[in-house]
C-alpha atoms as a PDB file:
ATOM      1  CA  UNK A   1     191.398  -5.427  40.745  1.00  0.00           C
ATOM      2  CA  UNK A   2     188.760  -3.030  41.422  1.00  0.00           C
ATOM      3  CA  UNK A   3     188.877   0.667  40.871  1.00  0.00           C
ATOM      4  CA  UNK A   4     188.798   3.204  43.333  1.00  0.00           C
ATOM      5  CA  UNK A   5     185.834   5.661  44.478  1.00  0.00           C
ATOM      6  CA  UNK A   6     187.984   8.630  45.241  1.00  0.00           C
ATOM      7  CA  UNK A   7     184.784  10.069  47.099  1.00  0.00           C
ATOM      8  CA  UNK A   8     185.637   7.194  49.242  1.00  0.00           C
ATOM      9  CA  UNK A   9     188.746   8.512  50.543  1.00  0.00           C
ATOM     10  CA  UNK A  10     187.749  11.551  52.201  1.00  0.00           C
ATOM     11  CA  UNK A  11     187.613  11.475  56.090  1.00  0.00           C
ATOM     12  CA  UNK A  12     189.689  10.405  58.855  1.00  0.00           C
ATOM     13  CA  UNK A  13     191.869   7.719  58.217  1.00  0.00           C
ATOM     14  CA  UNK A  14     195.143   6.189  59.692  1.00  0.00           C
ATOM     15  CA  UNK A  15     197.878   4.020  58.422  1.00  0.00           C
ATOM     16  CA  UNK A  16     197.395  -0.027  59.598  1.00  0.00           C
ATOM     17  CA  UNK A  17     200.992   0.271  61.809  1.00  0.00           C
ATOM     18  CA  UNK A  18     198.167   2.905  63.959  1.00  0.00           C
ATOM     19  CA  UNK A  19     195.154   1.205  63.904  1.00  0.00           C
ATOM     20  CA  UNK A  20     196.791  -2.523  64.863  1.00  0.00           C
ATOM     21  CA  UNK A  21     199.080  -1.163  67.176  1.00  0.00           C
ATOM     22  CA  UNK A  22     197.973   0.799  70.786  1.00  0.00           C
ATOM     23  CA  UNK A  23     197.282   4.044  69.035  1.00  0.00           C
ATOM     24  CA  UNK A  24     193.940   3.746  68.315  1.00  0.00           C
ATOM     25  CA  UNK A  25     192.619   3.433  71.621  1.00  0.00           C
ATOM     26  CA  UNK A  26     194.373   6.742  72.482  1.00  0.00           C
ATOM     27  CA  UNK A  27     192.175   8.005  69.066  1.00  0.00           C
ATOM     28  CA  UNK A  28     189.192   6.682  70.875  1.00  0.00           C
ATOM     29  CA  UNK A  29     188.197   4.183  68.101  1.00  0.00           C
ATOM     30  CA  UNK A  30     185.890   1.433  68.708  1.00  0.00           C
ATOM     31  CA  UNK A  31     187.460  -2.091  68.338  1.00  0.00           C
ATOM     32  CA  UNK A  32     185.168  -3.993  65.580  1.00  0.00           C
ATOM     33  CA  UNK A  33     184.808  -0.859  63.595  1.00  0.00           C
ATOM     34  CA  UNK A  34     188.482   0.134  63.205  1.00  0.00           C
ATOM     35  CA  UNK A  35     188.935  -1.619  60.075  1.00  0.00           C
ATOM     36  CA  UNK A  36     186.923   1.157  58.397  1.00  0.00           C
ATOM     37  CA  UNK A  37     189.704   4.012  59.135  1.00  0.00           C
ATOM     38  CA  UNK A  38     191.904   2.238  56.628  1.00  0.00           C
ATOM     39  CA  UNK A  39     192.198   3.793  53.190  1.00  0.00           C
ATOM     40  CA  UNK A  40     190.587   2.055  50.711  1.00  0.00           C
ATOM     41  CA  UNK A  41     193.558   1.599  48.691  1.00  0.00           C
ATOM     42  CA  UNK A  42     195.697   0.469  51.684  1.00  0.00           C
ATOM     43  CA  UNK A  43     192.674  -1.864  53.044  1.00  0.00           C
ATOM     44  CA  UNK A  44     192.855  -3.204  49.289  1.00  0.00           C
ATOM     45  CA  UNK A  45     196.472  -3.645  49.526  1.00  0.00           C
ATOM     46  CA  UNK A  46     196.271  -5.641  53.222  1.00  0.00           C
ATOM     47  CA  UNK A  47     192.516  -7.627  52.549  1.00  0.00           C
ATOM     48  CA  UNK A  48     193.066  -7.862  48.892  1.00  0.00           C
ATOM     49  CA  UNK A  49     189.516  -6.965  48.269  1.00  0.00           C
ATOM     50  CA  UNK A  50     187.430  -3.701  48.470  1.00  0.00           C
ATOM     51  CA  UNK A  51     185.704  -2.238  52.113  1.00  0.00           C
ATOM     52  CA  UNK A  52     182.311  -3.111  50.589  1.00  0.00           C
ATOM     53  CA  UNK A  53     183.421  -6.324  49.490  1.00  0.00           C
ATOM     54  CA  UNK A  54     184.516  -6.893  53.047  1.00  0.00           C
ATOM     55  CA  UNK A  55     181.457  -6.229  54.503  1.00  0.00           C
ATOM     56  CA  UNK A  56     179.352  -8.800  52.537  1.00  0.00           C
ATOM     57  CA  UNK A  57     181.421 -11.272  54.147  1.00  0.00           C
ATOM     58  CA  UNK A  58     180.041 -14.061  57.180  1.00  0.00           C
ATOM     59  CA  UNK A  59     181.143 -12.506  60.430  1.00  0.00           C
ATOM     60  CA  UNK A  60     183.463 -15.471  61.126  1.00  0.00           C
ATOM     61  CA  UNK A  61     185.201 -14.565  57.629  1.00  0.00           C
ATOM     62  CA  UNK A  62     185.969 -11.350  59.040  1.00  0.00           C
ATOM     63  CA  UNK A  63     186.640 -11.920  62.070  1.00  0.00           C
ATOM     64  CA  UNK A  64     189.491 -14.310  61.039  1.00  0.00           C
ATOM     65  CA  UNK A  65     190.601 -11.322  58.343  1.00  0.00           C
ATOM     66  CA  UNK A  66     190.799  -9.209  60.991  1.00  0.00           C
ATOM     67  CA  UNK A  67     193.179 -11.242  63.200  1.00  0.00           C
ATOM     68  CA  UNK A  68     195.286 -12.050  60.544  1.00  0.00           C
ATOM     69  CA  UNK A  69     195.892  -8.108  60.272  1.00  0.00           C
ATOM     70  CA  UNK A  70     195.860  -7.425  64.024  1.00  0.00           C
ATOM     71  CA  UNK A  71     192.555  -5.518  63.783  1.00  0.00           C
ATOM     72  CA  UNK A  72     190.879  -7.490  66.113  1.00  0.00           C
END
């Protein structure tokens, strides 16, 4: 399991119950990005890999992730 940046967790960020339910749009969030107001330990938690890690993945990878979590 991979450690975590504290300096990472500073910002805006919302539980997944708001950013996979209506909520978010009422935040103004953009869809495809929304992923990133997780925390990094509850993304870890959810994804079961780090933000970063995430992002190295194919689009399609992703994409399926993020429907599987209702962030999509």
């Amino acid at each position: 399991l991979e450690s975590i940046d504290p300096d990472k967790e500073d910002g805006n960020f919302f539980d997944l119950t708001v950013l996979s339910g209506k909520a978010w749009r009422e935040l103004g969030l953009e869809a495809a990005t929304r992923w990133q107001y997780l925390r990094e330990r509850d993304f870890m938690e959810v994804f079961g890999m780090s933000k970063d890690a995430f992002g190295k993945l194919p689009p399609w990878k992703q994409i399926f992730l993020k429907k599987k979590h209702g962030l999509f």
